[in-house]
Protein backbone atom coordinates (compact mmCIF):
# COMPACT_ATOMS: atom_id res chain seq x y z
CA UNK A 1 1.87 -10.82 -17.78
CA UNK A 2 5.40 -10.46 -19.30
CA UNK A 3 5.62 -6.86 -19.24
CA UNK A 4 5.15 -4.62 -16.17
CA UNK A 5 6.46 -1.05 -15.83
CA UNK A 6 6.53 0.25 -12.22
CA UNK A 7 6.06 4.33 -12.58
CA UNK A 8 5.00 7.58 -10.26
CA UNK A 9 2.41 8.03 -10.79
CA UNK A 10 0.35 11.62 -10.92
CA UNK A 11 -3.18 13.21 -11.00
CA UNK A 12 -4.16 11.56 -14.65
CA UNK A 13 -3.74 7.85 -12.71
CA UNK A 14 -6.34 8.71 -9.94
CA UNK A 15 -8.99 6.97 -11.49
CA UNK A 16 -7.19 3.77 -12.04
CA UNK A 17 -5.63 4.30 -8.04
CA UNK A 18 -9.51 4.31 -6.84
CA UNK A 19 -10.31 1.37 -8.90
CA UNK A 20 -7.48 -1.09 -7.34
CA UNK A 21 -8.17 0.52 -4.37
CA UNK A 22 -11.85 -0.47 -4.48
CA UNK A 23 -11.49 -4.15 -5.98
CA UNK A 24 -8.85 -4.50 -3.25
CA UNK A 25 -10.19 -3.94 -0.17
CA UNK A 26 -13.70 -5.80 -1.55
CA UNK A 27 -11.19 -9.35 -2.15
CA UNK A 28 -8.41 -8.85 0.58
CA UNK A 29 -10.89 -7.76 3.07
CA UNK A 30 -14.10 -9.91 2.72
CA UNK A 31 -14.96 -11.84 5.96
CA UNK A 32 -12.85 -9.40 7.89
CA UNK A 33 -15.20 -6.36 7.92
CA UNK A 34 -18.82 -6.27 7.46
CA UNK A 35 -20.04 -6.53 4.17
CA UNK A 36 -22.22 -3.60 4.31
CA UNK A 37 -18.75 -1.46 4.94
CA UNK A 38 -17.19 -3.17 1.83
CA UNK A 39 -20.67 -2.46 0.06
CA UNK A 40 -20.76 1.39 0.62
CA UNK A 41 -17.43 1.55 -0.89
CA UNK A 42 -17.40 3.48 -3.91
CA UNK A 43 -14.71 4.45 -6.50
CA UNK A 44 -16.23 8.35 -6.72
CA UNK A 45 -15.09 8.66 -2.52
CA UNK A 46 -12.03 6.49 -3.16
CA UNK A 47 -11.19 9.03 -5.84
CA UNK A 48 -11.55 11.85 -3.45
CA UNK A 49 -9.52 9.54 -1.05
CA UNK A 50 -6.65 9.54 -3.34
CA UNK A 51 -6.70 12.88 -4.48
CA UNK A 52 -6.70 14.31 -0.90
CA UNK A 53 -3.86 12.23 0.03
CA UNK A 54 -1.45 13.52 -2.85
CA UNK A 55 -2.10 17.30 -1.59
CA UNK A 56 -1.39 16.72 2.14
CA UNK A 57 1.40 17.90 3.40
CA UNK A 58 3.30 14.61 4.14
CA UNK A 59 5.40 14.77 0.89
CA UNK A 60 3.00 11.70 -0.40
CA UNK A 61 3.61 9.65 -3.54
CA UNK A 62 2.19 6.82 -5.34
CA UNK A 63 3.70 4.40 -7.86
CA UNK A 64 1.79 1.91 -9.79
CA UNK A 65 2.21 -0.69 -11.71
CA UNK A 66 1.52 -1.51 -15.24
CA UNK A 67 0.88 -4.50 -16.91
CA UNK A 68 1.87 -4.83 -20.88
CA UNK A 69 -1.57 -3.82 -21.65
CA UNK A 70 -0.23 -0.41 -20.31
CA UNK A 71 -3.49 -1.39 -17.08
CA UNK A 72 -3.31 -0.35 -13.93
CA UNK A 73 -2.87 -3.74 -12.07
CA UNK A 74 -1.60 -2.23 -8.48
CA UNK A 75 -0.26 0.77 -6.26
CA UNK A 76 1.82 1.33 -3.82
CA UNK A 77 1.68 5.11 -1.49
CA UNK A 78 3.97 5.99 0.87
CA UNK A 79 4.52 9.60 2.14
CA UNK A 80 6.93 10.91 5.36
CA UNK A 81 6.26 10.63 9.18
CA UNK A 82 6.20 12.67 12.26
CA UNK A 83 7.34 9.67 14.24
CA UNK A 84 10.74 9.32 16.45
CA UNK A 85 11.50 5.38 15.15
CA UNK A 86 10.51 5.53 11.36
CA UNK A 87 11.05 8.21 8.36
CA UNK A 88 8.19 7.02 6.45
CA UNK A 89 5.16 5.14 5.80
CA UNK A 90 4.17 2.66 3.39
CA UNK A 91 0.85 4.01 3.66
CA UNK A 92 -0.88 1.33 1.62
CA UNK A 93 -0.15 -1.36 -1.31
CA UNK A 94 -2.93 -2.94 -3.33
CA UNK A 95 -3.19 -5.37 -6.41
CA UNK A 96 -5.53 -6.47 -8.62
CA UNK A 97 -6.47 -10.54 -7.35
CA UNK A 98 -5.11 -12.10 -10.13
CA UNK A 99 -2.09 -9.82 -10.17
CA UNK A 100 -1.12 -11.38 -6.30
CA UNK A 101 2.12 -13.27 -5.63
CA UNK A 102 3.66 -12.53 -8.84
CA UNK A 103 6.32 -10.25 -7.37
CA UNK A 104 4.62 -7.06 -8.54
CA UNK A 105 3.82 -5.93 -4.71
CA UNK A 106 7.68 -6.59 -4.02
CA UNK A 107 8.34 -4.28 -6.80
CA UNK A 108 6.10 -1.68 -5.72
CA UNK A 109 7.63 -2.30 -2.31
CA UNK A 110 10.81 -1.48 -3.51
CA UNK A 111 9.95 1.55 -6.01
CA UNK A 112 8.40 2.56 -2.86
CA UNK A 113 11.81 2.27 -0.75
CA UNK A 114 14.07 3.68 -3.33
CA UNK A 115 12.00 6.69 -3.14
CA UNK A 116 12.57 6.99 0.51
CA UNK A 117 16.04 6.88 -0.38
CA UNK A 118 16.25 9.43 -2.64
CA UNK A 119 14.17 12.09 0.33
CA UNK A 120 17.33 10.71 2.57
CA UNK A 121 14.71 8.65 4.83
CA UNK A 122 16.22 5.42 5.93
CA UNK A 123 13.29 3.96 7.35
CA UNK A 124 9.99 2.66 7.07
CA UNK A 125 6.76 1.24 8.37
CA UNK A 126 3.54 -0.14 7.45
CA UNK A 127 0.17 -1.00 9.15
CA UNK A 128 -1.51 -3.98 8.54
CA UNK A 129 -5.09 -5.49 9.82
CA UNK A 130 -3.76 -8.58 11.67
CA UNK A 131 -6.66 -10.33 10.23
CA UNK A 132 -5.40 -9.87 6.93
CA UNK A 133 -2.68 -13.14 7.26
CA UNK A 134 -1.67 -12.90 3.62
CA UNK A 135 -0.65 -8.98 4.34
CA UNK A 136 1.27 -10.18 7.20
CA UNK A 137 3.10 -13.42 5.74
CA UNK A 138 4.36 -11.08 3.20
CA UNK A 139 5.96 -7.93 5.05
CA UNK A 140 7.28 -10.68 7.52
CA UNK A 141 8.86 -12.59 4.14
CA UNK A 142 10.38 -9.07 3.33
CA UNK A 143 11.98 -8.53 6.97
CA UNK A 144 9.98 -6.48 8.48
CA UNK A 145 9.59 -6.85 12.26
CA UNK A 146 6.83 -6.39 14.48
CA UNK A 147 7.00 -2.98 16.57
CA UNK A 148 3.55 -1.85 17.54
CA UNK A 149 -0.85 -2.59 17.82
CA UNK A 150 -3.38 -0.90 17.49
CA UNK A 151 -7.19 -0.93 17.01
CA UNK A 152 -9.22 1.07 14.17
CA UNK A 153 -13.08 0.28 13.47
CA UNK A 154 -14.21 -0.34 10.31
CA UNK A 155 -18.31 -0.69 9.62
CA UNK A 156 -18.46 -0.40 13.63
CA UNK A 157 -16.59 -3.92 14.07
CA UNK A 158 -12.97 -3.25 15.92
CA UNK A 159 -10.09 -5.03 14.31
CA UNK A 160 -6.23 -5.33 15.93
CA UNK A 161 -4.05 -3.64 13.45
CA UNK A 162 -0.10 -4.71 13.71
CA UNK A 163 2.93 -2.50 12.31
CA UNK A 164 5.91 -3.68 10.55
CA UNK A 165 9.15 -1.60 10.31
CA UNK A 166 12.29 -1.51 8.69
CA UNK A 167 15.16 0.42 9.95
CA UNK A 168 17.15 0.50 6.66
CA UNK A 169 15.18 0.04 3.51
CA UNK A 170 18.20 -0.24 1.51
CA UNK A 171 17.39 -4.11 1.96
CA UNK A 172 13.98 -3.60 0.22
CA UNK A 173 15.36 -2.30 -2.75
CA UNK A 174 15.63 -4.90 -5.75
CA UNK A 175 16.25 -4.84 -9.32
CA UNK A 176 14.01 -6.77 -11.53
């Protein structure tokens, strides 16, 4: 994978969004939630998902990235927050399995805090299952710091959620 473009993407990618989506929660997640949760997922709702997100009201984007087979290999979504600490949200990042720890999520990452720049929002945070210790190896790698828990429920099992935050994401933002 020589080539990868990292671009906003809009309605026409939706499809593609839902598939990572899908794939990705099915590999990052399995043996953290039920199966039968990771079974009822389905690219049709996921679809829905992502097309609901992009008209709330949150100023929401996505950027993807492409591999030199012009594929959808990965996304990254952020959007703004209500919230008195952080301007925005890295609201979710996925990849394709074999697409992990090539540096394509860091670029997303860093599409994703350029963009924040641009809206004037210095800041940024991100959820992530605390389960999930690849999720959290890499936001810590990228300097974020631990600021908050929580618990969400996911095919009726509870799981401990932990936030990461960055006060200036001008130190997320890389060139190639």
């Amino acid at each position: 994978m020589n080539s990868l473009q990292i671009r906003k993407a809009g309605e026409e990618d939706i499809k593609s969004i839902a598939k990572v989506y899908v794939d990705g929660w099915k590999t990052t997640y399995d043996g953290l939630v039920p199966d039968n949760y990771l079974e009822s997922l389905t690219y049709e709702e996921a679809k829905q998902k992502w097309i609901s997100f992009l008209s709330s009201e949150k100023d929401p984007f996505i950027y993807i990235a492409d591999n030199n087979e012009e594929e959808n290999i990965g996304f990254a979504a952020g959007k703004r927050l209500d919230n008195d600490k952080f301007d925005g949200e890295l609201y979710a990042l996925y990849l394709l399995p074999e697409c992990r720890g090539l540096g394509t999520g860091r670029q997303l990452v860093s599409a994703i805090a350029k963009h924040f720049i641009e809206k004037n929002m210095d800041s940024m945070m991100v959820w992530v299952m605390e389960q999930n210790k690849s999720g959290l190896g890499f936001y810590e790698c990228m300097g974020g710091k631990e600021y908050l828990r929580r618990k969400s429920e996911f095919g009726g099992i509870a799981v401990e959620d932990v936030a990461y935050g960055w006060e200036d994401v001008s130190v997320l933002c890389r060139e190639k």
